[in-house]
Protein backbone atom coordinates (compact mmCIF):
# COMPACT_ATOMS: atom_id res chain seq x y z
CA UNK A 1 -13.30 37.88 -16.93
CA UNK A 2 -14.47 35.07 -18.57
CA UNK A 3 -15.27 31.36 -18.11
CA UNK A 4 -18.15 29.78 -16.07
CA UNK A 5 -18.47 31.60 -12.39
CA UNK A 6 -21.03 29.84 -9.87
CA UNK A 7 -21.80 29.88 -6.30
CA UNK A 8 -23.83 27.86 -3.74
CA UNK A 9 -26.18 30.49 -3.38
CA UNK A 10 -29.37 29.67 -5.38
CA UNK A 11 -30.08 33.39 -6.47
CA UNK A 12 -26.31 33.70 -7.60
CA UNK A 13 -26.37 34.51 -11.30
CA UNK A 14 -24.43 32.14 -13.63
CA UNK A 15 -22.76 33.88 -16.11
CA UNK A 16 -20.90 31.30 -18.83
CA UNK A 17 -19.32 31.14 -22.58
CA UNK A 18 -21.31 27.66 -23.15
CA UNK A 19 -23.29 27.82 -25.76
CA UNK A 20 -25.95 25.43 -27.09
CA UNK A 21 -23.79 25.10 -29.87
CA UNK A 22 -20.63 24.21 -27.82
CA UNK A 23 -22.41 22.03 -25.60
CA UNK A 24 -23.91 20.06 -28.96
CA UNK A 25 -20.24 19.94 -29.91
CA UNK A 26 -18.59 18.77 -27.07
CA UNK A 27 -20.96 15.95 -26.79
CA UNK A 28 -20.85 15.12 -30.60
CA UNK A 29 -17.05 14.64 -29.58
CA UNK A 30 -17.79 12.24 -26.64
CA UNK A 31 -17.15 14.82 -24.04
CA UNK A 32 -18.41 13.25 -20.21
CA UNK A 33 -19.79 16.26 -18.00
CA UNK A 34 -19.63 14.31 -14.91
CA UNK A 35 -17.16 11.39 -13.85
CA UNK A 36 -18.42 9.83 -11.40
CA UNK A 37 -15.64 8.86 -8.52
CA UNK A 38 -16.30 4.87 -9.07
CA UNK A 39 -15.25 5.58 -12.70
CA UNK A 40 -12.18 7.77 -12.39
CA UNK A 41 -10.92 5.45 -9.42
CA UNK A 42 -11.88 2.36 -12.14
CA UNK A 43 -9.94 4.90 -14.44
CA UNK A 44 -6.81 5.65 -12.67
CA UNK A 45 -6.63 1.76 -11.31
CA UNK A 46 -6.44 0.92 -15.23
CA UNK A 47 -3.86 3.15 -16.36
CA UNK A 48 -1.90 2.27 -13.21
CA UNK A 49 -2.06 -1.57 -14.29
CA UNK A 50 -1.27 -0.61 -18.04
CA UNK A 51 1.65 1.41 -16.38
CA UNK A 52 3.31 -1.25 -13.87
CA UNK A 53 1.77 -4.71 -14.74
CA UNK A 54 0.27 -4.78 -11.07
CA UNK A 55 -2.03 -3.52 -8.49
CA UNK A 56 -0.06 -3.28 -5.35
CA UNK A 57 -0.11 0.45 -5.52
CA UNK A 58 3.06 1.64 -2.92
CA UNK A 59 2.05 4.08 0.00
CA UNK A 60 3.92 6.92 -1.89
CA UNK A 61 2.34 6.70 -4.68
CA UNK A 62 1.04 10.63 -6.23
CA UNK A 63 -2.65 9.22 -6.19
CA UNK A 64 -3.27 8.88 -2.82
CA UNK A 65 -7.01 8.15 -3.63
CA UNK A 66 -6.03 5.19 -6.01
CA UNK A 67 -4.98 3.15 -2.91
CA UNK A 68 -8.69 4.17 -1.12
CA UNK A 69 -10.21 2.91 -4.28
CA UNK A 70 -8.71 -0.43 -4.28
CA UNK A 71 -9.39 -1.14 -0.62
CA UNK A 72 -13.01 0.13 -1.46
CA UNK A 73 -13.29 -1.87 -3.63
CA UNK A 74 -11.58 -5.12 -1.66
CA UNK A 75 -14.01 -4.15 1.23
CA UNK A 76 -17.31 -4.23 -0.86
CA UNK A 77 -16.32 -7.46 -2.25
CA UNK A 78 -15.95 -9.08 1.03
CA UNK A 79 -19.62 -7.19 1.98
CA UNK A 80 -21.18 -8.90 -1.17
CA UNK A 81 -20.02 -12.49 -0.37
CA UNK A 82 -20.80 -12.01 3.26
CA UNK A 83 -24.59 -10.85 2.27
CA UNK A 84 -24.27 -7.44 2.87
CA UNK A 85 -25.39 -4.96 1.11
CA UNK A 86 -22.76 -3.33 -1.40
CA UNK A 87 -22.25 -0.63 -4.36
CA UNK A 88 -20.38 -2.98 -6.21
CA UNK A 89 -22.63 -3.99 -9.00
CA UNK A 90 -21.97 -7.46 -11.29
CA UNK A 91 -21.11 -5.16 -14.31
CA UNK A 92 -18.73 -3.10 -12.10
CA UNK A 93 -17.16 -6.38 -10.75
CA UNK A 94 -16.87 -7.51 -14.57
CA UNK A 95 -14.75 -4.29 -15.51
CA UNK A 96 -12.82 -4.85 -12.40
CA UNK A 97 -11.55 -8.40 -13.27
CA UNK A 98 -11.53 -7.67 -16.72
CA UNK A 99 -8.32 -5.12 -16.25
């Protein structure tokens, strides 16, 4: 079998097709090893917008976690103008209103 095979156990051995070379091509390419959950919520919330020219995402929606993101979001807004302390950066607050 191939592919990438890991476990949690520090002495596992890591056995993978990735090769420097790939690796330097997938990055030439603008490949992103690790999306952070901000950014694929900020991701999702986009193409939902693009999608149905709104935010109100409905309770059924498929992406449940889209609907966590926004009220995330809404609830580390209110923490910032309230003085406390927050994850919601100025630059992430400028994508956010940007959309």
């Amino acid at each position: 079998s191939g592919g990438v095979h890991s476990s949690s156990s520090s002495t596992a051995a890591v056995h993978s097709h990735m090769t420097p070379e790939r690796i330097k091509l997938l990055e030439e390419v603008g490949f992103v090893w690790k999306v952070n959950a901000w950014t694929e919520g900020y991701n999702d919330l986009v193409e939902f917008k693009r999608k149905c020219g709104h935010f109100n995402v409905p309770p059924n929606y498929p992406n449940k976690k889209l609907r966590n993101f926004i009220a995330t979001q809404r609830t580390h807004y209110r923490f910032l103008q309230e003085g406390k302390k927050t994850q919601l950066t100025e630059e992430r607050i400028k994508r956010l209103t940007d959309i």
